[in-house]
Protein backbone atom coordinates (compact mmCIF):
# COMPACT_ATOMS: atom_id res chain seq x y z
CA UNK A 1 85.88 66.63 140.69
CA UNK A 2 84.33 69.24 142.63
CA UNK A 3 86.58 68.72 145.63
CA UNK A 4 89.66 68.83 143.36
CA UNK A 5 89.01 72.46 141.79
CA UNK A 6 88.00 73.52 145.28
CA UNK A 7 91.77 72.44 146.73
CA UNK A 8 92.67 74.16 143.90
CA UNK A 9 90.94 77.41 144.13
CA UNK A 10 91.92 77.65 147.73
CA UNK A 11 95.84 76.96 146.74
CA UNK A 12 95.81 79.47 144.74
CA UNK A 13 94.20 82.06 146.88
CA UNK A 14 96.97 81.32 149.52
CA UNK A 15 99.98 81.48 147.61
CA UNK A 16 98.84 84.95 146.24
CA UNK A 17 97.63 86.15 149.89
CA UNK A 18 101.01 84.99 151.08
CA UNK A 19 102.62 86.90 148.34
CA UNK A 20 100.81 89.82 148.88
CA UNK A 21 101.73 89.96 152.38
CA UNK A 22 105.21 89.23 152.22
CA UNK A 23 105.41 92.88 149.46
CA UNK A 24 103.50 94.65 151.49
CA UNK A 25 105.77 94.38 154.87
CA UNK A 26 108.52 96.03 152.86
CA UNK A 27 108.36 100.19 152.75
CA UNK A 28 107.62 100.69 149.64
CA UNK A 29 110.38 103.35 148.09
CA UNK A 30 110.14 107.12 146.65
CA UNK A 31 107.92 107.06 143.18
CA UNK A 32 110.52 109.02 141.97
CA UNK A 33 114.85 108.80 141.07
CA UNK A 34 117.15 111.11 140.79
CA UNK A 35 120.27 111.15 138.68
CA UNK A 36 122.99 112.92 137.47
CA UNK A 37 123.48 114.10 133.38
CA UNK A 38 126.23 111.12 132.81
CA UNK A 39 123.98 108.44 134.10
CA UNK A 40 121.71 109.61 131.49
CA UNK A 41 122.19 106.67 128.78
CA UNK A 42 122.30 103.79 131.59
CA UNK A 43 119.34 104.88 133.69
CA UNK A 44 117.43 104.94 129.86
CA UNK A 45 119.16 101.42 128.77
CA UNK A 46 117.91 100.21 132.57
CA UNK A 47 114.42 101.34 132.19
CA UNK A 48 114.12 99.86 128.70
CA UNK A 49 115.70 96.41 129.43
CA UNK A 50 113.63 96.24 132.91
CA UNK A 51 110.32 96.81 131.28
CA UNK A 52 110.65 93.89 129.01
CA UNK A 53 111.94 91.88 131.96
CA UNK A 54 108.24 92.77 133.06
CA UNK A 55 106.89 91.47 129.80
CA UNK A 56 105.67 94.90 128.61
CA UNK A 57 106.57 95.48 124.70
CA UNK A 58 107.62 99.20 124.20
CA UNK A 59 106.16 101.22 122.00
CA UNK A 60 107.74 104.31 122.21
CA UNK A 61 111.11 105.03 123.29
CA UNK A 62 112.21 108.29 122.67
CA UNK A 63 115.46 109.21 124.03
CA UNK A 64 115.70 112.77 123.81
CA UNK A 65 112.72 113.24 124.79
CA UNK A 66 113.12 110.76 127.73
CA UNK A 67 109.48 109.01 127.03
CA UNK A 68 109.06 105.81 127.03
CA UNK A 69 105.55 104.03 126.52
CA UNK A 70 104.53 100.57 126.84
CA UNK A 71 101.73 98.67 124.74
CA UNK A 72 98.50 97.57 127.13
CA UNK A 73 99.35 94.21 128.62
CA UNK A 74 96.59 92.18 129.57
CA UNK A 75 96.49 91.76 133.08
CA UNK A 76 96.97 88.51 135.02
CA UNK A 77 94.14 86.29 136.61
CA UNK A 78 94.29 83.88 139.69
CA UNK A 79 95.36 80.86 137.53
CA UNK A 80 98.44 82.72 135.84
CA UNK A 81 99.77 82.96 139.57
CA UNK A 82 103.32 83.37 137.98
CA UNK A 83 102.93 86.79 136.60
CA UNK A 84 103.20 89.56 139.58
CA UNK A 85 102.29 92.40 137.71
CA UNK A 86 98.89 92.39 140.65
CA UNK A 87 100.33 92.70 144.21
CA UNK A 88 97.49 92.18 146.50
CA UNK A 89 94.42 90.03 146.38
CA UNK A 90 92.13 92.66 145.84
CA UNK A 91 93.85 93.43 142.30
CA UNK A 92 94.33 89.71 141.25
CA UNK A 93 90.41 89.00 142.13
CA UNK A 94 89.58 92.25 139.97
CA UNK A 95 91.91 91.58 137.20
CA UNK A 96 90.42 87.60 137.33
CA UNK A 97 86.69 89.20 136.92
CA UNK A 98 87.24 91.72 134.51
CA UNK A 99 89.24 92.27 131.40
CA UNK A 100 91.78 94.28 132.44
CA UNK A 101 95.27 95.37 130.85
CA UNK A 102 98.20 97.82 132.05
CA UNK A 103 100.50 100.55 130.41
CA UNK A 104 103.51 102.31 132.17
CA UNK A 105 104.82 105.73 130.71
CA UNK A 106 108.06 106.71 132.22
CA UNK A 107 109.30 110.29 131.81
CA UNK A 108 113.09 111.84 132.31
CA UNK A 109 112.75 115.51 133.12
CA UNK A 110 115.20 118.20 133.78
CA UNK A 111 113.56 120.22 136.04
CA UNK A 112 116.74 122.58 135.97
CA UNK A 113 120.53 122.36 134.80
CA UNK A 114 121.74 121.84 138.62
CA UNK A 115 119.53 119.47 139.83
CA UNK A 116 120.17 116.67 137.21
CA UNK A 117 117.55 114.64 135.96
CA UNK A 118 114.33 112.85 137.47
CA UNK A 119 112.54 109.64 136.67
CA UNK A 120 109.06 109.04 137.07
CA UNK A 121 106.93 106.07 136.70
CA UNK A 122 103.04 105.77 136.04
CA UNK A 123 101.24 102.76 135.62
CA UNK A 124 97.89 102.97 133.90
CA UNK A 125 95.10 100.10 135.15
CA UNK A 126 92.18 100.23 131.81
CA UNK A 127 89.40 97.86 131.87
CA UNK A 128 88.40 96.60 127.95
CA UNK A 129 84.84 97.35 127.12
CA UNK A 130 82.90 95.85 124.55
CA UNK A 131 79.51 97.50 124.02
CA UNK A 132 77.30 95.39 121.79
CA UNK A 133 73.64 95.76 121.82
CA UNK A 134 71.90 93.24 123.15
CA UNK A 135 68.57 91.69 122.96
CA UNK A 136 67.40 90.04 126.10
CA UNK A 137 63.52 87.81 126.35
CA UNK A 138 61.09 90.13 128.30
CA UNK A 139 59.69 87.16 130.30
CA UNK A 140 63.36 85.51 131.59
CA UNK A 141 66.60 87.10 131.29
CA UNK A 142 67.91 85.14 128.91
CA UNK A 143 70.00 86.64 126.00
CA UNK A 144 68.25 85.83 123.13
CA UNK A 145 71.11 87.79 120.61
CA UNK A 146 73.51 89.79 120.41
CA UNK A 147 74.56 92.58 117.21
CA UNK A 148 77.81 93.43 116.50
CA UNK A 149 76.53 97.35 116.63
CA UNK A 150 77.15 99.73 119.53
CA UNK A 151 74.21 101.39 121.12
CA UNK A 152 73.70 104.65 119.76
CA UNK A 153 74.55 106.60 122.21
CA UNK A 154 78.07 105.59 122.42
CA UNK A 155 78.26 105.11 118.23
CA UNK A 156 77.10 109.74 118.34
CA UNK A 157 80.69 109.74 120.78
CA UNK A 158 82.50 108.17 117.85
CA UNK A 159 82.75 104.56 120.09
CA UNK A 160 81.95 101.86 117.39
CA UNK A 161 83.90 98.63 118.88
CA UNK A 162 85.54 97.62 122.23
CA UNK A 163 87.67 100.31 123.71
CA UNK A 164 89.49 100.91 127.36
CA UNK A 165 88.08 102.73 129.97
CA UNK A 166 90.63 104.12 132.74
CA UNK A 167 89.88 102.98 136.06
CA UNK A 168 93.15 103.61 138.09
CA UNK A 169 97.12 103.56 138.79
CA UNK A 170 98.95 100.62 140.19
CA UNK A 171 101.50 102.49 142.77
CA UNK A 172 102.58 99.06 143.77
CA UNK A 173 103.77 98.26 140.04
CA UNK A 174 105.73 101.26 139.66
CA UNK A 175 107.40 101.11 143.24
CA UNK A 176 108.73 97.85 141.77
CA UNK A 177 109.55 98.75 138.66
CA UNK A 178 111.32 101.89 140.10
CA UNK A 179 112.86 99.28 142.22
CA UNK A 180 114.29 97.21 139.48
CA UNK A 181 115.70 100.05 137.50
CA UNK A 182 117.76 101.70 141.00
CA UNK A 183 118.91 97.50 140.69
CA UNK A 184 120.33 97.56 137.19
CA UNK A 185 121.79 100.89 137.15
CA UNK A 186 123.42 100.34 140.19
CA UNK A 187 125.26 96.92 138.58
């Protein structure tokens, strides 16, 4: 049994180290796209339709605005090797150890009437907290219980339950996601 979850471990390490280096020999493109006023409702219809490709639900798309917000997806571990929304190994090992999720926010600005319009991508990395108080023997470190309260001195800054703490952005993510969208508006 042992043997069998070892193969397997080390399977899955390569296919995501192969992965990883296979993305990261290509130049990865401008974080940025710039169109002109007509391609306006395509460039919006691409970024919508390409960001549920990516399995991300949308929770705000505002079109006049040009804002368009994601809901957190929970981030991918080693064994859902299917999902690429982690490009290198470092991210799928951190993703695997913690509780992790990602939201993108894309923006369409018009930074003046001649210049058109410009896309940006930004890809939020959180990692879920849950900070419950817990009780731990004084002799061994065993956890002995474990109250559904917060400590106090996160309860006096209003944090009562699990929240998400911002750790960093994923400029891998939104290089292909940026990708994608140049893709389908260019069909």
């Amino acid at each position: 049994m042992r043997i069998a979850v070892t193969l397997l471990a080390v399977v899955v390490l390569l296919q995501s180290a192969c992965r990883s280096t296979q993305q990261a020999e290509q130049a990865p493109p401008a974080q940025m796209m710039v169109f002109s006023a007509d391609q306006y409702p395509a460039v919006h219809k691409a970024v919508v339709q390409v960001l549920r490709d990516y399995g991300f639900r949308i929770a705000r798309n505002d079109y006049r605005f040009g804002a368009i917000t994601t809901y957190p997806k929970e981030s991918p571990t080693f064994a859902e090797y299917w999902i690429d929304d982690a490009t290198t190994p470092a991210q799928r090992r951190s993703d695997t150890l913690n509780s992790q999720q990602r939201t993108v926010e894309v923006s369409i600005t018009q930074p003046s009437a001649d210049l058109g319009y410009e896309l940006r991508i930004a890809v939020k990395v959180e990692r879920l907290q849950q900070p419950e108080r817990y009780l731990t023997h004084s002799a061994t470190p065993r956890l002995t219980a474990s109250y559904d309260s917060a400590p106090e001195h996160l309860a006096v800054q209003g944090i009562d339950g699990p929240y998400a703490q911002p750790l960093t952005s994923d400029p891998a993510l939104q290089a292909r996601l940026l990708e994608s969208i140049r893709a389908a508006v260019s069909e």
